[in-house]
Protein backbone atom coordinates (compact mmCIF):
# COMPACT_ATOMS: atom_id res chain seq x y z
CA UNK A 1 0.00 0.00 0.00
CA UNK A 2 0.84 3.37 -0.49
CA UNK A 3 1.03 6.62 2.05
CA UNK A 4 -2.96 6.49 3.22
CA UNK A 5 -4.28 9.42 5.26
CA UNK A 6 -7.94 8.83 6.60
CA UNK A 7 -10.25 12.62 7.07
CA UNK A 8 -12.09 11.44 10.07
CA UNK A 9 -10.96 8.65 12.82
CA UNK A 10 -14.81 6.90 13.44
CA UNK A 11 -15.37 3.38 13.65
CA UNK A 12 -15.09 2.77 9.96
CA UNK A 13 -11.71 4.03 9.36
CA UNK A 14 -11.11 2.60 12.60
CA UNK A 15 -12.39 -0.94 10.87
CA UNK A 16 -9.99 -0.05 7.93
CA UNK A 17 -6.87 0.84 9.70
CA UNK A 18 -7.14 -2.25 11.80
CA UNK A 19 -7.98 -4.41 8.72
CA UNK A 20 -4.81 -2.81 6.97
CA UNK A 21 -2.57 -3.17 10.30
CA UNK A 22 -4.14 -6.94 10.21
CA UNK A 23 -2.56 -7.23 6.56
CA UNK A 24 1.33 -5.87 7.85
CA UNK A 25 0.88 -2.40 6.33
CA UNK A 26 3.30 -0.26 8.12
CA UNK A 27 1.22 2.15 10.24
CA UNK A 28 3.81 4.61 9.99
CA UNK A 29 2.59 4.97 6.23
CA UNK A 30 -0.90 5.78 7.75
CA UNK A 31 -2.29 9.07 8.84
CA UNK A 32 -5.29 9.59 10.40
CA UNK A 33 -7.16 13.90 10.70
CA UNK A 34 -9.14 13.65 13.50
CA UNK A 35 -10.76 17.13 15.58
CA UNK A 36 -11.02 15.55 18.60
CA UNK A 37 -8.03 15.49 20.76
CA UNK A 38 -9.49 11.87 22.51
CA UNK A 39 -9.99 10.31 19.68
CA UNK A 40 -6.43 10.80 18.29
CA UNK A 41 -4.45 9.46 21.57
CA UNK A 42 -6.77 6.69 21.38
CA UNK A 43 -6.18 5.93 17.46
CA UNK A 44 -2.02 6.91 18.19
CA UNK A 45 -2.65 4.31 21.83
CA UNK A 46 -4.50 1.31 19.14
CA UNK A 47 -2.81 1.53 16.19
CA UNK A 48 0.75 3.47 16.17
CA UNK A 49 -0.51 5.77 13.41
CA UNK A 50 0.02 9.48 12.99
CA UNK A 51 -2.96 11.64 13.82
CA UNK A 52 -3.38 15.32 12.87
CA UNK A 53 -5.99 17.86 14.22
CA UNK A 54 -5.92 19.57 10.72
CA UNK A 55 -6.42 17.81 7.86
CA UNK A 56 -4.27 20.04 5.17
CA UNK A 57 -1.23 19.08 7.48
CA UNK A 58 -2.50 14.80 7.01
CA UNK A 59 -2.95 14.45 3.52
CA UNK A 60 0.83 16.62 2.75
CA UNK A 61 2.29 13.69 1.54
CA UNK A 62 -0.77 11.21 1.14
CA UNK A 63 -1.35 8.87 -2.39
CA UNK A 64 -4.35 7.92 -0.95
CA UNK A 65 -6.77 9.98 0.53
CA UNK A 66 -9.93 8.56 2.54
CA UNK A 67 -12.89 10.51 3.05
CA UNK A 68 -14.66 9.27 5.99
CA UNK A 69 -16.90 11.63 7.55
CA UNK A 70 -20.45 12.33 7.63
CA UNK A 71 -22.21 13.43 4.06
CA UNK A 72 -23.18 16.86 5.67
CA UNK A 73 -19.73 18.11 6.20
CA UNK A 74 -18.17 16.73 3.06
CA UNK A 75 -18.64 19.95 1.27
CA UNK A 76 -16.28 22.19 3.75
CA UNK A 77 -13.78 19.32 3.81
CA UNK A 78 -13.57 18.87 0.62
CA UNK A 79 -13.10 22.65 0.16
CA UNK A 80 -10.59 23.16 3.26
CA UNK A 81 -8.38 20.41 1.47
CA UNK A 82 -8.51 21.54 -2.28
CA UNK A 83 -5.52 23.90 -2.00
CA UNK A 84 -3.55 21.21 -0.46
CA UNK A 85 -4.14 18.84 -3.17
CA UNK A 86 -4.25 21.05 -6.26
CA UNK A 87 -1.68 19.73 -8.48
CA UNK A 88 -0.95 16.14 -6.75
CA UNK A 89 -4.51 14.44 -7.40
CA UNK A 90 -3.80 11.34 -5.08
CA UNK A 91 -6.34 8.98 -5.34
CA UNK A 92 -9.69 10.04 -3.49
CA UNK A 93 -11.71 7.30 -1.66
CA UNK A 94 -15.27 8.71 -0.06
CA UNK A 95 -17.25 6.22 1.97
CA UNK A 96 -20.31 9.01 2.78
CA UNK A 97 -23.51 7.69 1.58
CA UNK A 98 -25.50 9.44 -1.24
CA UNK A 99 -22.54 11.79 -2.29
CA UNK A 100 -21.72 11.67 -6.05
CA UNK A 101 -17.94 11.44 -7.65
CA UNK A 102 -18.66 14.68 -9.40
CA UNK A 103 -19.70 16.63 -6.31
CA UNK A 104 -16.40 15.43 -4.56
CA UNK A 105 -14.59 15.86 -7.69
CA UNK A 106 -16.12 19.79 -8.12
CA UNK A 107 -15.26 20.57 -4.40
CA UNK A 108 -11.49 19.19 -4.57
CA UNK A 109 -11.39 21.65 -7.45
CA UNK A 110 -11.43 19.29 -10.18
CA UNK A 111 -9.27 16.75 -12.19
CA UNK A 112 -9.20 14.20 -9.02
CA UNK A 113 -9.09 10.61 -9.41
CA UNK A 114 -11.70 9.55 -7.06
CA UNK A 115 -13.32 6.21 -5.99
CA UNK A 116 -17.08 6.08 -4.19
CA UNK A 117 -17.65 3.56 -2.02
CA UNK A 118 -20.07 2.09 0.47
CA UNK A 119 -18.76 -0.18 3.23
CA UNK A 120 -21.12 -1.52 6.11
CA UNK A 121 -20.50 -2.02 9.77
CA UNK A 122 -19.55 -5.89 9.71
CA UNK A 123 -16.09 -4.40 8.87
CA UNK A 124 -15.80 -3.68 12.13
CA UNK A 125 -14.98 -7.12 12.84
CA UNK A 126 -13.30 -7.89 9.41
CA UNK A 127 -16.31 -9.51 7.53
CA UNK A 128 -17.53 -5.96 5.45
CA UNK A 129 -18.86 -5.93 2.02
CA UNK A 130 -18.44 -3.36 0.29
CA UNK A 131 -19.44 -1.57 -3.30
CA UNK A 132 -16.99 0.62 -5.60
CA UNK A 133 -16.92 2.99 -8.37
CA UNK A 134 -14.23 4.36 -10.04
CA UNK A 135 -14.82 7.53 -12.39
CA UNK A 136 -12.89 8.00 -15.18
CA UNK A 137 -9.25 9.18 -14.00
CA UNK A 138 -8.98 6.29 -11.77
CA UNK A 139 -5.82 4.47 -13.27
CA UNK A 140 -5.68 0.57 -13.27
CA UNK A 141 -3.05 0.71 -10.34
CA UNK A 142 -5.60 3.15 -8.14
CA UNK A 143 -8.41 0.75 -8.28
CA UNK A 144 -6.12 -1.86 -7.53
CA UNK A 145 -5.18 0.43 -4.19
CA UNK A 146 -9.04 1.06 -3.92
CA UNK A 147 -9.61 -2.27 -3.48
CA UNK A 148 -6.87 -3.70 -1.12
CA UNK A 149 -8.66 -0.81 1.25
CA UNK A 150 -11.50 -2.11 1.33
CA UNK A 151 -10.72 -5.65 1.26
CA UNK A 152 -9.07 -5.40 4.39
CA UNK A 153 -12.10 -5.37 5.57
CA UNK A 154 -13.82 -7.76 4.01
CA UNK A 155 -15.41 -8.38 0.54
CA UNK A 156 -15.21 -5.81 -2.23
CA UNK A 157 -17.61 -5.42 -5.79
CA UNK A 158 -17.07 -2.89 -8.20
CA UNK A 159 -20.08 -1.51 -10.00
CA UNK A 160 -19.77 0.27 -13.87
CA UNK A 161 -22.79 2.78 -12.98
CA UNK A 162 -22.13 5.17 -10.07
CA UNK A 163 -26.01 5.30 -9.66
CA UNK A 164 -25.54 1.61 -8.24
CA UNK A 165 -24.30 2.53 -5.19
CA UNK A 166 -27.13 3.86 -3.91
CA UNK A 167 -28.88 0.37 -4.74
CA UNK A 168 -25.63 -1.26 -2.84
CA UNK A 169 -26.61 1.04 0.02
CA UNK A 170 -29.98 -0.21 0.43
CA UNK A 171 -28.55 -3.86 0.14
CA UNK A 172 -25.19 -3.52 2.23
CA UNK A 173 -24.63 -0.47 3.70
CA UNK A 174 -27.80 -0.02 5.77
CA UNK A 175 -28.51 -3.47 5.53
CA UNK A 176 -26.99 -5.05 8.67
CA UNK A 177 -29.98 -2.75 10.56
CA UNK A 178 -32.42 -5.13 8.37
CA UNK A 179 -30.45 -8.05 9.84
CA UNK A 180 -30.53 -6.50 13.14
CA UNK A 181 -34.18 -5.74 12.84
CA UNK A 182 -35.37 -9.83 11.42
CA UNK A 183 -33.48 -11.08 15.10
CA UNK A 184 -35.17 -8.34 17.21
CA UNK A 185 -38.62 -9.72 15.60
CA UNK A 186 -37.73 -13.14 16.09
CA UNK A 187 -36.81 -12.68 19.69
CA UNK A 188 -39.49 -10.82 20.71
CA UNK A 189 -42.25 -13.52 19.14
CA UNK A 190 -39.91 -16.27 21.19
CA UNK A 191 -40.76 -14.14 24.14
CA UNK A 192 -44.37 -13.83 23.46
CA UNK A 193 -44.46 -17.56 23.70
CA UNK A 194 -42.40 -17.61 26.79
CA UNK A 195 -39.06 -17.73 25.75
CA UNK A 196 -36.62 -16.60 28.02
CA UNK A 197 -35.12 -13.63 26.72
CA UNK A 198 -31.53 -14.44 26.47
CA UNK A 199 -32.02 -17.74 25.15
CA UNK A 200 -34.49 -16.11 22.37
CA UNK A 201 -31.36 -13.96 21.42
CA UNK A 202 -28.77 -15.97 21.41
CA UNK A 203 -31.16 -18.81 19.06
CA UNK A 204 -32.17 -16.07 16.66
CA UNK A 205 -28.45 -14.71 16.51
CA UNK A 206 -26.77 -17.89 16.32
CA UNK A 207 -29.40 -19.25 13.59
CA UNK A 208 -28.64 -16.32 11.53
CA UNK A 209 -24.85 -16.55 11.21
CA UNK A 210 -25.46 -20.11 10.78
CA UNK A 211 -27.35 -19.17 7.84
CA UNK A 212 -25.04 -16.64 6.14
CA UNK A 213 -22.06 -18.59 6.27
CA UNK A 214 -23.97 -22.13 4.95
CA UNK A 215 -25.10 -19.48 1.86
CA UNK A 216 -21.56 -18.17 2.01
CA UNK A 217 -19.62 -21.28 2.20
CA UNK A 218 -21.75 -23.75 0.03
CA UNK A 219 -22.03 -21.22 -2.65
CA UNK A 220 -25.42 -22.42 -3.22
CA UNK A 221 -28.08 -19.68 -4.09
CA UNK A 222 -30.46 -18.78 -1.06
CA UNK A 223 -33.43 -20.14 -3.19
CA UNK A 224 -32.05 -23.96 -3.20
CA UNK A 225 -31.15 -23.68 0.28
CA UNK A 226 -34.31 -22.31 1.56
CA UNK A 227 -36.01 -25.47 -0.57
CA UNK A 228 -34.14 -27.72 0.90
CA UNK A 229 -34.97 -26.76 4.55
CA UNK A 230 -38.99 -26.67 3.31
CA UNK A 231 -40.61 -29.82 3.88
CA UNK A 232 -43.77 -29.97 2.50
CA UNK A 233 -47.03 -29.29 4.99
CA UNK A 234 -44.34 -28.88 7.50
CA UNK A 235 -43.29 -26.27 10.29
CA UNK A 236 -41.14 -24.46 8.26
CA UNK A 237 -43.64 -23.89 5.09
CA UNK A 238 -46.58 -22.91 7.25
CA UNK A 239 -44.02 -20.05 8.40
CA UNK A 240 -42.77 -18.73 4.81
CA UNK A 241 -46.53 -19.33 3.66
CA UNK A 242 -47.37 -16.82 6.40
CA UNK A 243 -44.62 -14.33 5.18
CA UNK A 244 -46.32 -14.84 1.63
CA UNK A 245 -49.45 -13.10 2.62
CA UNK A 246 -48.19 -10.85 4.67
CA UNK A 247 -45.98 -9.78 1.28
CA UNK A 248 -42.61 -9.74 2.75
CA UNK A 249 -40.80 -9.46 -1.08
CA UNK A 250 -43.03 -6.37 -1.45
CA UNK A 251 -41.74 -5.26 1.67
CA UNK A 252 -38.15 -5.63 1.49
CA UNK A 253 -38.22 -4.01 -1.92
CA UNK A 254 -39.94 -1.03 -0.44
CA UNK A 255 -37.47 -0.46 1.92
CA UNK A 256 -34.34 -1.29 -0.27
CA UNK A 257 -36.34 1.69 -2.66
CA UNK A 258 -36.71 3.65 0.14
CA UNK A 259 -32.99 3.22 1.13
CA UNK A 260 -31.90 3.73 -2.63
CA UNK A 261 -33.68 6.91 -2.75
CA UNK A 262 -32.35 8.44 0.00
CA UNK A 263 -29.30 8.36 -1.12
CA UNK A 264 -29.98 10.33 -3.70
CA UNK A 265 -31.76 12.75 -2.11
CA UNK A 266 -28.30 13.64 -0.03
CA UNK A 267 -26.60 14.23 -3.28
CA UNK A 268 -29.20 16.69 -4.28
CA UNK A 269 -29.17 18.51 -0.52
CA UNK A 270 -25.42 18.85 -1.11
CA UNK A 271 -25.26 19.69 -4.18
């Protein structure tokens, strides 16, 4: 890897640094911007990285630079660091949701090589997925530094049409809440029926990482392993039967829409 200087010090560049560190990059080739005078003894305490309070001062000497802080401060960030990076164009990574390449691109002044990407939370504990796009002044080599980012932290797929991130936002990014959401439901119907709560949770957890890494590992597609676990008349169909009427595709389309289109509508707030 190359010189990498993270704009923010949150849990996910936290998740990437570690990931990286995890991989024997030399943390003395990462720096981290950070305001917060906590956070940066903590990240110089975890991880032996350099930490800046000003961000013009981190990215001096970066080839990589990694945007990752909220959507709704991007602009000013991007603007504070555009006279620091006019005339090196390092490579540009942005992990906020809903921002566009060209909005970036516009702020940094122009002419930057940029990547847009959308990790989730899982890559806190190394098992992230993760979407990219590259516009067009990404080289070969800076997607190939792109992606060794990210896959520290899991699993990486790039997508041709930026507009396909916000779709891989409503299906990774914000998606661990869904998963989140299906055990909180499942647990609370085990209590209704007199469960006790802990051992609701840790069923309904445990049975869902069971399932994700049997899809994962088999490489079978969730439709033939779902069949195979669906005898007929039995428990198990008189449950997805009930999901049927209550429309649950409908549902989860609706919400990966809803996701999707929220997305956007950041881009256009920011614009």
């Amino acid at each position: 890897m190359h010189r990498i200087t993270f704009i923010g010090g949150g849990n996910m560049a936290r998740s990437l640094v570690g990931g990286l560190i995890g991989r024997d990059v030399d943390p003395a080739g990462i720096a981290i911007a950070e305001p917060r005078a906590e956070a940066r003894q903590a990240l110089q305490h975890d991880f032996g990285v350099r930490t800046f309070a000003d961000g013009g001062a981190a990215v001096a000497d970066a080839d990589v630079v990694v945007l990752a802080v909220k959507p709704q401060v991007l602009t000013g960030v991007c603007k504070a660091l555009a006279p620091v990076l006019a005339g090196r164009r390092p490579l540009v990574v942005s992990i906020a949701a809903g921002i566009r390449s060209d909005q970036i691109d516009r702020w940094l002044g122009g002419d930057s090589a940029i990547v847009r990407c959308m990790p989730n939370t899982p890559a806190l504990i190394g098992a992230g997925a993760s979407g990219l796009f590259a516009n067009a002044r990404v080289s070969e080599d800076q997607k190939r530094q792109a992606e060794e980012l990210l896959a520290a932290a899991g699993v990486t797929a790039w997508v041709g049409d930026e507009a396909q991130i916000d779709t891989v936002t409503g299906i990774a990014g914000s998606a661990p809440a869904y998963f989140f959401l299906l055990v909180e439901a499942l647990e609370e119907a085990a209590v209704s029926r007199g469960l006790p709560r802990d051992t609701a949770r840790t069923l309904a957890a445990q049975t869902c990482l069971g399932a994700g890494r049997m899809m994962v590992e088999s490489g079978e597609s969730p439709e033939t392993l779902r069949q195979r676990v669906t005898s007929p008349n039995g428990t198990t169909q008189a449950a997805l039967e009930s999901f049927d009427r209550d429309h649950l595709r409908e549902i989860v389309a609706r919400a990966v829409n809803a996701c999707a289109e929220r997305g956007a509508a950041l881009a256009r707030e920011n614009d």
